[in-house]
Protein backbone atom coordinates (compact mmCIF):
# COMPACT_ATOMS: atom_id res chain seq x y z
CA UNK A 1 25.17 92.79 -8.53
CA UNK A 2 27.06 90.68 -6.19
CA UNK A 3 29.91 88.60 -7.94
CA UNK A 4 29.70 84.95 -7.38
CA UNK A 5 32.85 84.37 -6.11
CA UNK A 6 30.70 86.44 -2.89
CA UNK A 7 27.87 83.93 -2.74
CA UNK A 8 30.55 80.78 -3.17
CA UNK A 9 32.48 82.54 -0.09
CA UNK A 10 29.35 83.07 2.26
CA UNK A 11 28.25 79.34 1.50
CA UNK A 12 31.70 78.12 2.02
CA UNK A 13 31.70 80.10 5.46
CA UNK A 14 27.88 78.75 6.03
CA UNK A 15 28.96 75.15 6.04
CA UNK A 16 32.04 75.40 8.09
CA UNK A 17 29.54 76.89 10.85
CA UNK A 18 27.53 74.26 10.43
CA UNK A 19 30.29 71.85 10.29
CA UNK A 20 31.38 72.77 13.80
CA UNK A 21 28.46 72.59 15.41
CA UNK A 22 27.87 68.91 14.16
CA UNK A 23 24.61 69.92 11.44
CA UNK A 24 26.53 68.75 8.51
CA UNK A 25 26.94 64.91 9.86
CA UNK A 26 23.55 63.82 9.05
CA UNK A 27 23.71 64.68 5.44
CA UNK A 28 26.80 63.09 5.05
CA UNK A 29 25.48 59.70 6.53
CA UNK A 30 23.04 59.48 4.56
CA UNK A 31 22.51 57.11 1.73
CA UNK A 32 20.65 59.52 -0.92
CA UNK A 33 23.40 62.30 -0.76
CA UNK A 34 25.60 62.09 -3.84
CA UNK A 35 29.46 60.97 -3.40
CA UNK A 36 30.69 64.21 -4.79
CA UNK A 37 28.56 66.59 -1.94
CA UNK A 38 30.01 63.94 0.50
CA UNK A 39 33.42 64.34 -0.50
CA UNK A 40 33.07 68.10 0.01
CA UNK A 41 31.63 67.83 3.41
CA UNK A 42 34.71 65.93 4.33
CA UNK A 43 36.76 69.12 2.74
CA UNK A 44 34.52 71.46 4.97
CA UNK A 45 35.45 69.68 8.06
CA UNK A 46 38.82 69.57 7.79
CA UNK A 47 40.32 71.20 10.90
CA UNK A 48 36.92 70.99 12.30
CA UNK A 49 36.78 69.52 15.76
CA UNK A 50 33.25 68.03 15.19
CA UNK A 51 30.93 67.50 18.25
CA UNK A 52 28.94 64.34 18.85
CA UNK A 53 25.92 66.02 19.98
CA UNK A 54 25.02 68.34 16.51
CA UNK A 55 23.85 71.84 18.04
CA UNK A 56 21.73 73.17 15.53
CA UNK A 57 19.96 76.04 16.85
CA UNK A 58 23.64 77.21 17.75
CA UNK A 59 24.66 76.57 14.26
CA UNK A 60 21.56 78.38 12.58
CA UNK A 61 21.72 81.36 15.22
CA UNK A 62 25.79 81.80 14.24
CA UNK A 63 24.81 81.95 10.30
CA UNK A 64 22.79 84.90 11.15
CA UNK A 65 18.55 86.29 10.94
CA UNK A 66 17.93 84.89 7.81
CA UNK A 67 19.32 81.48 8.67
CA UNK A 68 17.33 81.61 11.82
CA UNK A 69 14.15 81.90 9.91
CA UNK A 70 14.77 79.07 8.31
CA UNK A 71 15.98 76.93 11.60
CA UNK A 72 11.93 78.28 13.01
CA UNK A 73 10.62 76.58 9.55
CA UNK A 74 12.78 73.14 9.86
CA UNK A 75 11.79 72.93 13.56
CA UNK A 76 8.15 71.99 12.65
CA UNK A 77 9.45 69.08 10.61
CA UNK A 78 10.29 66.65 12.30
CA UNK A 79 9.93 64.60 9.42
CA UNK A 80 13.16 65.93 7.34
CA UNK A 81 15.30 66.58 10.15
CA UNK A 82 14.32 64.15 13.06
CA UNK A 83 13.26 64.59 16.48
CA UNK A 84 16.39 65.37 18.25
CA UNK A 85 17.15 68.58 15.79
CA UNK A 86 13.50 69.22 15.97
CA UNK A 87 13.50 69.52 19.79
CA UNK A 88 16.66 71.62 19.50
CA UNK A 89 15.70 74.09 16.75
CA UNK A 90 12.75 75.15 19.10
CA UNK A 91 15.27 77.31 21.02
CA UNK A 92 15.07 79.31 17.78
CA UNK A 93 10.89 80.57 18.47
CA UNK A 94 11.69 82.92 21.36
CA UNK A 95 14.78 82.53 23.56
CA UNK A 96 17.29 84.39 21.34
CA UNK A 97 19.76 86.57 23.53
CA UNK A 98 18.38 90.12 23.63
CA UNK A 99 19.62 93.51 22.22
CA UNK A 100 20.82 95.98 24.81
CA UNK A 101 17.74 98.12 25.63
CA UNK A 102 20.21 101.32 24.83
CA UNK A 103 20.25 99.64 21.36
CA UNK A 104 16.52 99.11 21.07
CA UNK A 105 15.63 102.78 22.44
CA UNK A 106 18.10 104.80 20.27
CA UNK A 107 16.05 102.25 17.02
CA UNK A 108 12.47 103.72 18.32
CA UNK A 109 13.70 106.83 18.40
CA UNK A 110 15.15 107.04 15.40
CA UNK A 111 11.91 105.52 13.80
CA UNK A 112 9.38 107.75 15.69
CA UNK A 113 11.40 110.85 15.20
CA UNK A 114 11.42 111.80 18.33
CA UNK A 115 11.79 110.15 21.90
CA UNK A 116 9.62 107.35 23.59
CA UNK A 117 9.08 109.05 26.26
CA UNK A 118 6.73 111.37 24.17
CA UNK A 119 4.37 107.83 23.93
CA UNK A 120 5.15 105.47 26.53
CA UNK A 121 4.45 106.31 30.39
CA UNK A 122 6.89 103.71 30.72
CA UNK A 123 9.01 100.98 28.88
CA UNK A 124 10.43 97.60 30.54
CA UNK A 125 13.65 97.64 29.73
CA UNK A 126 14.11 93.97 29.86
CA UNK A 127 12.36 92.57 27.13
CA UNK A 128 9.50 89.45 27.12
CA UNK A 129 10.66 88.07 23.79
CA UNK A 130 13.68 87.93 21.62
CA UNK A 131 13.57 86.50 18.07
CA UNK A 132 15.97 86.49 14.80
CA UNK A 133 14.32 89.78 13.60
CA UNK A 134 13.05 91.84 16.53
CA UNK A 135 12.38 91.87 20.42
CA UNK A 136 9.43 92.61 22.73
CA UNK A 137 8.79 95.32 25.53
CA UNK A 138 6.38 95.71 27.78
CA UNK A 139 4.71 99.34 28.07
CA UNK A 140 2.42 101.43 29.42
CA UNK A 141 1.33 104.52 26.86
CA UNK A 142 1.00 107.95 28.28
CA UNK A 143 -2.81 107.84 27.90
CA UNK A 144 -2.59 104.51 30.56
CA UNK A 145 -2.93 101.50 28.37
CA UNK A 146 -0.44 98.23 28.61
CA UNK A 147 0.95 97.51 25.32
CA UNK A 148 3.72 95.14 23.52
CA UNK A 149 5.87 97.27 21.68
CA UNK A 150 7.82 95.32 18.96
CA UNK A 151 11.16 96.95 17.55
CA UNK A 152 13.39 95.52 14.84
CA UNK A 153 16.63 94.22 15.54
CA UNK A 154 19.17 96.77 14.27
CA UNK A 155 20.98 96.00 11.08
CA UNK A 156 18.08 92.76 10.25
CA UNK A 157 17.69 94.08 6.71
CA UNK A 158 20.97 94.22 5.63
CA UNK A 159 21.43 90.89 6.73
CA UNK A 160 18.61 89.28 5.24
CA UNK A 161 19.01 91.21 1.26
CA UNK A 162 22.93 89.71 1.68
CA UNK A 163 21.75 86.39 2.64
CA UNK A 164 18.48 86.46 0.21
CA UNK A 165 21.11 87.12 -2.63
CA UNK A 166 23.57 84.31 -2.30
CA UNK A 167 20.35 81.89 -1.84
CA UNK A 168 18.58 83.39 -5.08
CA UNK A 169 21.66 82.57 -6.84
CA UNK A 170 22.39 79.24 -5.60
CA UNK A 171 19.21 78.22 -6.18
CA UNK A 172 19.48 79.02 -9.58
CA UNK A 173 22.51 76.70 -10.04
CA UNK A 174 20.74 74.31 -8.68
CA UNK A 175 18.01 74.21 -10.69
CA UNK A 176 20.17 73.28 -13.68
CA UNK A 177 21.31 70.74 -12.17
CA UNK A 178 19.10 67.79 -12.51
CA UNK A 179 15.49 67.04 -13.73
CA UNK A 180 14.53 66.19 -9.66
CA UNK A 181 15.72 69.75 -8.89
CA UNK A 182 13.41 71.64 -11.43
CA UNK A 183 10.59 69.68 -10.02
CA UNK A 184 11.05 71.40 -6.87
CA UNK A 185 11.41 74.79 -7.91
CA UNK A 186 14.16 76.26 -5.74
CA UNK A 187 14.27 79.73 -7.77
CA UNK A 188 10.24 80.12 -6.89
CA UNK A 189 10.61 78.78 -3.65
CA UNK A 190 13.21 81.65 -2.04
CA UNK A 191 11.37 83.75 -4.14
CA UNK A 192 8.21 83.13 -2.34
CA UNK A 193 10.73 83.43 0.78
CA UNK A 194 11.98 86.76 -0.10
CA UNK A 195 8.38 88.39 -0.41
CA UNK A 196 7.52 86.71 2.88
CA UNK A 197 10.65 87.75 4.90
CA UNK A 198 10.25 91.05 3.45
CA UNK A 199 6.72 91.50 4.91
CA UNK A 200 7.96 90.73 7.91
CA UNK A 201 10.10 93.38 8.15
CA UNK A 202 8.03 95.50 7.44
CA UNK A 203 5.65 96.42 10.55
CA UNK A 204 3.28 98.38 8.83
CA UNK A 205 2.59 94.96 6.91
CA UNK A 206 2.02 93.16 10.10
CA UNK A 207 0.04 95.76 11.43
CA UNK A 208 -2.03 95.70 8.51
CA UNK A 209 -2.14 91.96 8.73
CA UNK A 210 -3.40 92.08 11.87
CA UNK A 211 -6.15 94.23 11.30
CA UNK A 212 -7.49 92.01 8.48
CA UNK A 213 -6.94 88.52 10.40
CA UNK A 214 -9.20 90.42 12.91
CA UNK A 215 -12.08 91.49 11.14
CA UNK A 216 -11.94 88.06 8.87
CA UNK A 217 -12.11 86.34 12.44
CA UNK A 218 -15.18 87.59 14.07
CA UNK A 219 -17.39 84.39 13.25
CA UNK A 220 -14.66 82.88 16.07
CA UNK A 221 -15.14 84.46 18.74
CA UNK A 222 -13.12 82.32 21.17
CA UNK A 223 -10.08 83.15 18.76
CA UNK A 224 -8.45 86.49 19.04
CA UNK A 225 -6.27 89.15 17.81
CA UNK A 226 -4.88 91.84 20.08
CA UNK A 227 -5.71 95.73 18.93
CA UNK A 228 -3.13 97.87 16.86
CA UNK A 229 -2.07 101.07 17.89
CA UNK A 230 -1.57 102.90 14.87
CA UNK A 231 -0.82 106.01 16.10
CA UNK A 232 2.53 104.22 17.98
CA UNK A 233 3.14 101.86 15.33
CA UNK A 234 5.89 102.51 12.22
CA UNK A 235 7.77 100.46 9.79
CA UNK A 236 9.77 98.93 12.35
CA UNK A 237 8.10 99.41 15.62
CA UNK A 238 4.84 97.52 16.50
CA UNK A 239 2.69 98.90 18.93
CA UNK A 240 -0.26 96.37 19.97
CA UNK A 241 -2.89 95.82 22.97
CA UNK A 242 -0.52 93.63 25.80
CA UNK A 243 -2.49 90.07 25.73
CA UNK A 244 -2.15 88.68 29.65
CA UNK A 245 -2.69 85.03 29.16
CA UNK A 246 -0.47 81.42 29.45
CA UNK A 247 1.26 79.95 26.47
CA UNK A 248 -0.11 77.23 25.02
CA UNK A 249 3.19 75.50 25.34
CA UNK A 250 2.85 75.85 29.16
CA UNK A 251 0.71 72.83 29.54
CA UNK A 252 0.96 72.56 33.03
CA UNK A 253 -0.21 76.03 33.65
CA UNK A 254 -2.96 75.82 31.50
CA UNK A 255 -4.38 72.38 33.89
CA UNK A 256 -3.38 74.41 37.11
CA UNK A 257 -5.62 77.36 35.97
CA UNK A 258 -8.47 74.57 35.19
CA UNK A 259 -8.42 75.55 31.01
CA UNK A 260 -10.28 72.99 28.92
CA UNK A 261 -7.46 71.95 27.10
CA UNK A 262 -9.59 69.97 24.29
CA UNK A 263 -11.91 72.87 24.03
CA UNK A 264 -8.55 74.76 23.42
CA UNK A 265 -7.41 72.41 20.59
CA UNK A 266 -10.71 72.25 18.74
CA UNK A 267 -10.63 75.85 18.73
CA UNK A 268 -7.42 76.05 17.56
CA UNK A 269 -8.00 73.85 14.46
CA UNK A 270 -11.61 75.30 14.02
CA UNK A 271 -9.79 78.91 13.94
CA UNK A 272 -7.22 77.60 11.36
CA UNK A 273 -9.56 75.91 9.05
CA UNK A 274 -11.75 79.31 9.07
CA UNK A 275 -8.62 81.18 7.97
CA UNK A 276 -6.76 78.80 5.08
CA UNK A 277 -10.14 77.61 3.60
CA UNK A 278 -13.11 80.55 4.34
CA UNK A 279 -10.87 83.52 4.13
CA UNK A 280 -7.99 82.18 2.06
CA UNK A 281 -5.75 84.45 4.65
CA UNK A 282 -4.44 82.69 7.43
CA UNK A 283 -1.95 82.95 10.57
CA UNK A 284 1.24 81.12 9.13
CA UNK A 285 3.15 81.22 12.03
CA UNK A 286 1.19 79.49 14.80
CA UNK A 287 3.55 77.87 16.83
CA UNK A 288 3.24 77.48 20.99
CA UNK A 289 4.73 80.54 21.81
CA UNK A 290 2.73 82.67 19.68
CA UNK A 291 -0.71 81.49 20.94
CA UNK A 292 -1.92 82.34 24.42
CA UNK A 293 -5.15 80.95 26.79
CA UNK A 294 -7.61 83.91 27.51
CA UNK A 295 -9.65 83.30 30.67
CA UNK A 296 -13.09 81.82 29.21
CA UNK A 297 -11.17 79.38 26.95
CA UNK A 298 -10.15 81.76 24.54
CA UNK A 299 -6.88 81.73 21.89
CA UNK A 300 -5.20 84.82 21.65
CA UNK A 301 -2.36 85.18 18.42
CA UNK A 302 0.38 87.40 17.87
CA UNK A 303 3.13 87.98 15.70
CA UNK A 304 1.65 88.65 12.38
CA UNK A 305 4.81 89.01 10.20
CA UNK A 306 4.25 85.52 8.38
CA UNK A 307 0.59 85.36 6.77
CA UNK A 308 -0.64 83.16 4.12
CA UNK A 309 -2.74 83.66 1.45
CA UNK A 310 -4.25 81.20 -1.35
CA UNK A 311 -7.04 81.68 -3.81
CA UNK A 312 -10.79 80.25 -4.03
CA UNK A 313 -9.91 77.69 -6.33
CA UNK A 314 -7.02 76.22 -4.41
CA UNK A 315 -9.05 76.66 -1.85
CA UNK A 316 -11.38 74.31 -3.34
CA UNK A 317 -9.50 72.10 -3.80
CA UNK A 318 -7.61 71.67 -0.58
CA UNK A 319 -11.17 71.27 0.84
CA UNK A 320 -12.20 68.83 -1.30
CA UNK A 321 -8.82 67.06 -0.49
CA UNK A 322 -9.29 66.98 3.10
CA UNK A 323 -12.75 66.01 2.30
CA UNK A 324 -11.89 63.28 0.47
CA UNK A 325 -8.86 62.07 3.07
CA UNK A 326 -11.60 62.14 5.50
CA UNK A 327 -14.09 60.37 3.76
CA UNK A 328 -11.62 58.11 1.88
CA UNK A 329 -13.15 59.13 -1.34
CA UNK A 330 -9.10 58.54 -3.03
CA UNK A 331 -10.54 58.62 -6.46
CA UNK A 332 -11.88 62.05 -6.13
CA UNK A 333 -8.60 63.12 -4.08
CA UNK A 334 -6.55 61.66 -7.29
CA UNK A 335 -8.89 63.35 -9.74
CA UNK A 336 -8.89 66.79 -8.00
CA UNK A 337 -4.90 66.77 -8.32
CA UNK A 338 -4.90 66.07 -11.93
CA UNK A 339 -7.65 68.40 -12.44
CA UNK A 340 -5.23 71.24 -10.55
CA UNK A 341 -2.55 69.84 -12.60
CA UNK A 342 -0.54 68.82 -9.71
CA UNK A 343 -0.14 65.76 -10.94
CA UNK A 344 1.16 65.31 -15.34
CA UNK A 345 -1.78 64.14 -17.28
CA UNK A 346 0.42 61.36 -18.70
CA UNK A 347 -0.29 59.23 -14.76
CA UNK A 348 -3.34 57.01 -14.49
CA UNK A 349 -5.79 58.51 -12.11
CA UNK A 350 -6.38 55.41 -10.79
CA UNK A 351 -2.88 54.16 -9.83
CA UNK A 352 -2.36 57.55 -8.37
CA UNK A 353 -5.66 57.09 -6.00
CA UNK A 354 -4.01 53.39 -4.91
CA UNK A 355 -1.19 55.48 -4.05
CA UNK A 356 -3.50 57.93 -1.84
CA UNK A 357 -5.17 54.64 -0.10
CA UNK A 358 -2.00 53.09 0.78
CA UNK A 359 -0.84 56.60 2.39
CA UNK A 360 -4.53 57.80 4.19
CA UNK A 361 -6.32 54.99 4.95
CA UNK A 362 -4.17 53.85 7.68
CA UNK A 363 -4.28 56.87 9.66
CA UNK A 364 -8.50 57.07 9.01
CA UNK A 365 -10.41 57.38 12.30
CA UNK A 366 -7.12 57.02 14.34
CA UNK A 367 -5.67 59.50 17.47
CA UNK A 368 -2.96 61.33 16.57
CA UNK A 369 -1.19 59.89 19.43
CA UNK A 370 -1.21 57.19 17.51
CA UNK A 371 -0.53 58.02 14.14
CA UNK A 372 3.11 57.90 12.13
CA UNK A 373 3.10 61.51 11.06
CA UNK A 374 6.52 61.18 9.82
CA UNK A 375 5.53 58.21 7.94
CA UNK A 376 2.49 59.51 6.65
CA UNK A 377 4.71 62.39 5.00
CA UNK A 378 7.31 60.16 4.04
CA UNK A 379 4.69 58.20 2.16
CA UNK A 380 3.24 61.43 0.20
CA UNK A 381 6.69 62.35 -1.17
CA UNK A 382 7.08 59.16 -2.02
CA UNK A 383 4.20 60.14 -4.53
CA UNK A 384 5.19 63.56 -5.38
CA UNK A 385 8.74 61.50 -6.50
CA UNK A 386 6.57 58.73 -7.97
CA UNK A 387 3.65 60.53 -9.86
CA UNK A 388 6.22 63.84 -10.85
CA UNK A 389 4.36 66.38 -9.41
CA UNK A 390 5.80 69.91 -9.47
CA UNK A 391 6.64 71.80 -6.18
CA UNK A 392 3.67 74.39 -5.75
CA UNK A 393 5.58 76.95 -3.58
CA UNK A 394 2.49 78.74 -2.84
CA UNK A 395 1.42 75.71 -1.11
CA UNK A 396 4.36 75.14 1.04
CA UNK A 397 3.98 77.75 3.70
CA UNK A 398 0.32 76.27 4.32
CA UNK A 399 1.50 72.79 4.61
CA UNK A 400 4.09 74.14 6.83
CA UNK A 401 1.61 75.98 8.97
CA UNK A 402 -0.85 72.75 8.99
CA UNK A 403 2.03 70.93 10.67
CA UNK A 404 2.55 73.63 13.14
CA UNK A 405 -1.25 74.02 14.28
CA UNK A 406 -1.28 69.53 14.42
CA UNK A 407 1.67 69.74 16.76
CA UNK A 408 -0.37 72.63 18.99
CA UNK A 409 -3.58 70.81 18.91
CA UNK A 410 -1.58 67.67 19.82
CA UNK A 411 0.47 69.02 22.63
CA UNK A 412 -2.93 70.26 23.72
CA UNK A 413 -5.27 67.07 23.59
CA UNK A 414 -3.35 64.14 22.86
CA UNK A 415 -6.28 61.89 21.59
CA UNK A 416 -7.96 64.71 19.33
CA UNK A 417 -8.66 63.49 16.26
CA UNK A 418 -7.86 66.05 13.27
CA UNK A 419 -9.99 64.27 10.92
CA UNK A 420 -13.41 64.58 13.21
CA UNK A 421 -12.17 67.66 13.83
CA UNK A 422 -12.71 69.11 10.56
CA UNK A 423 -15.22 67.06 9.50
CA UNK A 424 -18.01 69.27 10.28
CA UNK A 425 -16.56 72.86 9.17
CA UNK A 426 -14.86 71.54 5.75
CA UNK A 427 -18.61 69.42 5.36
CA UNK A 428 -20.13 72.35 5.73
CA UNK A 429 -17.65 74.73 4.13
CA UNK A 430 -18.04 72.39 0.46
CA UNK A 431 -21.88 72.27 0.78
CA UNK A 432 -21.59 76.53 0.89
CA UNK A 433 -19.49 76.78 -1.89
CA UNK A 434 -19.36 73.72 -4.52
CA UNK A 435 -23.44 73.33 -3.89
CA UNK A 436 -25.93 74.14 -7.49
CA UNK A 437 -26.72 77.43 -6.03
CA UNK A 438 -22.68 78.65 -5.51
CA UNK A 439 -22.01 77.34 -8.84
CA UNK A 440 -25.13 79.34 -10.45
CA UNK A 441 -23.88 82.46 -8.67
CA UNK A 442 -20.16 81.96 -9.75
CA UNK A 443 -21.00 81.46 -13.60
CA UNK A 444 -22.98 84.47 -13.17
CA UNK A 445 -19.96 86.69 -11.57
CA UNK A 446 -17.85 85.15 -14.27
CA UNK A 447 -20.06 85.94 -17.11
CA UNK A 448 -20.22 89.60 -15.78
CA UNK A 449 -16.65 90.06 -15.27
CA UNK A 450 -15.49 88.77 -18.72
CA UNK A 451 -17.94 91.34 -20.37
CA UNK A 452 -16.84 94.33 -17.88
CA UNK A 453 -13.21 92.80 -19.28
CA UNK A 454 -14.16 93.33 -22.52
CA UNK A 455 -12.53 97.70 -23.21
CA UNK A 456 -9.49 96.99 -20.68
CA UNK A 457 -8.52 93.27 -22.85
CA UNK A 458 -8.90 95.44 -26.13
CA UNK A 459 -6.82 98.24 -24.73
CA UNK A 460 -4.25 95.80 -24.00
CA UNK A 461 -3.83 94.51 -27.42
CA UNK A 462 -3.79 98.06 -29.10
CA UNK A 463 -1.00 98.47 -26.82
CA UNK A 464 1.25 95.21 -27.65
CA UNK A 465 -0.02 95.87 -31.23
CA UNK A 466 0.07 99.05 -31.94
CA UNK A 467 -0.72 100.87 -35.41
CA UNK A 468 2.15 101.70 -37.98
CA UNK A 469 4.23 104.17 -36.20
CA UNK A 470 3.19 103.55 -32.27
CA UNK A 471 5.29 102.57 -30.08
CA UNK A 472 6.88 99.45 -29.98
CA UNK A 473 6.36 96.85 -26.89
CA UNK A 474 8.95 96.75 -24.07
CA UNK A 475 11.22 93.96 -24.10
CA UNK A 476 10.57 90.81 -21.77
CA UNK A 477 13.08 91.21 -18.81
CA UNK A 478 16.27 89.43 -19.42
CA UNK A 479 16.71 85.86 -17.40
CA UNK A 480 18.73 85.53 -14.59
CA UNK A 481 22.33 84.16 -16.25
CA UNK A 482 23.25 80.67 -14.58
CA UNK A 483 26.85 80.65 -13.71
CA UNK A 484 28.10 77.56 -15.19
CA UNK A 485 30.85 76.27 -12.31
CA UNK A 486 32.74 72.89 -12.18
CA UNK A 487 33.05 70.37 -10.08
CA UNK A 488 33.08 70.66 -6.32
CA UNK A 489 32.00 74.35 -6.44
CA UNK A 490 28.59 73.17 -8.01
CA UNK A 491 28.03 70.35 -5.82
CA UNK A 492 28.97 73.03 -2.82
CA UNK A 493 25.97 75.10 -4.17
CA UNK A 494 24.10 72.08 -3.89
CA UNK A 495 25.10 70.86 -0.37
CA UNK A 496 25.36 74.44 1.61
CA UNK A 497 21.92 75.72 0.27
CA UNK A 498 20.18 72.55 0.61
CA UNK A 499 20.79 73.93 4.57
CA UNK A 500 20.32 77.40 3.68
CA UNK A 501 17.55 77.92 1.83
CA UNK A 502 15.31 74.05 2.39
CA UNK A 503 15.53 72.91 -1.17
CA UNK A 504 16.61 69.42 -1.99
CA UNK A 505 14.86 67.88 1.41
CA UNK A 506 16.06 64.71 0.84
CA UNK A 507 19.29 65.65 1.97
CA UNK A 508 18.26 67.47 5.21
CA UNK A 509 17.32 64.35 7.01
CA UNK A 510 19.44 64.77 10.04
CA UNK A 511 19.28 61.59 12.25
């Protein structure tokens, strides 16, 4: 176990990166940050020639992979950090300096056991993309067929357990820090982190992914996932069909090649809506560079390390809350969250529906191009602050991902409106599945599954009960011990994983 005299050294060395490239200065301007975590900013920066331009992609790429990650997640909210860091943290999607292809071949071989030139015709030594975990090739197989072949960045997963370690336990002292901190969960959210990082890293996962995104996808055909080659593919190299199409970032591309660019962003947000509410597995990393224009105006995703998954009954009631936006039916919005228990049953439902009004209904029937996301955002954690509701980590990588595909669909068609956009499909999708005869057929599954429940419950409480003599139960696993630190060191926790690990947001607003 790492000491934490470790975890207060890496943060220490975190924030005097960031303090040099100028990503500490927002935080300290601001109003909401407590005296104390401004005083120790000061400390950071002594000696620290501090730029007047922040560079925070710089900063984020010096910290290391994990770090990185987290720059890719900040850089689709432009709400927390502003639009200056947002513009520069998109130099973190895919224009990372590359690994020497000596590097990268030496990691395939070592992985395939034997040399590429056993499966590829041909590799491109220069790569098409470089990101914080792995780069890109070009390829032809030996059998003829173009590929991307995906590698891992040497020496990734050592970097992310060290840096997974010192946020796990920072988080932790956080959490005992105030009431406001509990509420948003820091421990659960980097746990939630972890397990999604460690997919990542793990090919096989995204291969896997892929494979299931694809067959859930086939009522879309104008959206489109490339083919795995298992037989080329391991734990940390990718093998998948080459897609030859334009970025939907490259907007001026997709006009010169005559695309239907609001075609494009319908389909986008028709593809997403399939995945988070029919399928309950979605893409959750959808940003420009990962989606492509096929001729025929078709989408084409890659890069399946970051997927999504919720249940039916959240997805319920995220339908029924974008229903409800849509329709301006607040009362059933505030009624759905207290039914979820998002919201404490000690609110009124109705003052927490005036609170929904005064947040939706000014963006109602509007183009986005005209809308305040920002202040739309600011408004609903307002309300989370307001009406106490609890962080739901399992929640936060779709929200994330909802921003990502509005900022797509945007750059796209700059007058699509979301709202009449998923009218129809979420319309439809409640009608399916909260109609008399879905609610017939789920008492019935229910009722079936509680008796077929029945031996395996009864098995389960001969074993935590067992007769005289039996074995006794295993113990509950011992809780993670909270260092208990003074002073400055605890408010350094506070400060350097606020930027590590995106807990405390109020303090990450960057101007």
């Amino acid at each position: 176990m790492t000491a934490s005299v470790v975890h207060i050294w890496r943060l220490w060395k975190w924030g005097r990166i960031l303090a040099r490239h100028g990503a500490l200065s927002g935080i300290a301007r601001d109003p909401n940050t407590p005296a104390p975590v401004r005083r120790l900013i000061g400390a950071i920066q002594i000696g620290v020639r501090v730029p007047k331009v922040p560079r925070y992609a710089d900063a984020f790429q010096a910290i290391g992979p994990a770090a990185i990650k987290l720059g890719q997640t900040l850089a689709t909210r432009p709400d927390l950090v502003g639009e200056a860091a947002t513009q520069d943290l998109l130099r973190l999607q895919d224009q990372l300096p590359p690994v020497p292809y000596a590097t990268i071949a030496a990691a395939m071989e070592g992985s395939f056991g034997r040399p590429p030139s056993d499966l590829f015709a041909s590799i491109e030594e220069t790569p098409v993309g470089a990101a914080s975990i792995a780069q890109v090739h070009r390829a032809v197989t030996t059998d003829g067929r173009t590929v991307a072949v995906k590698v891992l960045r040497p020496g990734v997963e050592a970097d992310f357990t060290r840096a997974i370690a010192t946020y796990e336990w920072a988080a932790a002292q956080l959490e005992g820090m105030s009431v406001e901190a509990r509420r948003l969960r820091p421990r659960l959210t980097v746990e939630n982190f972890k397990r999604w990082t460690a997919r990542e890293l793990n090919f096989r996962r995204e291969a896997a992914s892929a494979s299931e995104l694809a067959e859930a996808m086939t009522a879309e055909p104008d959206f489109l996932v490339p083919a795995i080659d298992w037989q080329r593919s391991t734990a940390r190299v990718l093998t998948v069909e080459w897609v030859d199409g334009i970025k939907l970032s490259d907007r001026a591309a997709l006009v010169a090649a005559g695309y239907d660019l609001p075609h494009l962003a319908n389909t986008l947000v028709q593809a997403f809506l399939r995945q988070a509410i029919a399928e309950g597995f979605f893409h959750a990393d959808m940003h420009q560079g990962n989606l492509f224009a096929l001729p025929g105006n078709k989408i084409a995703a890659i890069d399946f390390g970051i997927m999504g998954r919720i249940d039916r009954r959240a997805r319920v009631w995220l339908a029924e809350i974008l229903y409800g936006l849509i329709t301006g039916n607040y009362k059933r919005v505030a009624e759905i969250h207290f039914e979820a228990g998002y919201v404490p049953s000690h609110h009124n439902v109705a003052e927490f529906a005036t609170a929904l009004r005064a947040v939706g209904e000014p963006m109602r029937g509007l183009p986005v191009k005209d809308m305040s996301i920002g202040m739309m955002l600011d408004g609903l954690f307002s309300i989370t602050r307001d009406f106490d509701m609890v962080t739901q980590p399992h929640l936060l990588l779709l929200q994330k991902t909802m921003v990502m595909v509005e900022g797509v669909a945007t750059g796209l068609d700059p007058n699509i409106n979301l709202w009449e956009a998923a009218a129809p499909f979420v319309r439809e999708w409640i009608r399916t599945e909260l109609g008399p005869e879905a609610a017939i057929a789920d008492r019935l599954i229910r009722d079936v599954r509680t008796i077929a429940g029945l031996p395996e419950l009864i098995r389960r409480i001969e074993a935590r009960y067992p007769a005289p003599g039996g074995e006794p139960p295993a113990p509950p696993l011992k809780e993670i011990e909270v260092v208990r630190i003074g002073g400055g060191w605890r408010y350094a926790a506070v400060a350097l994983i606020t930027a590590a690990a995106s807990v405390g947001a109020s303090w990450l607003v960057l101007h």
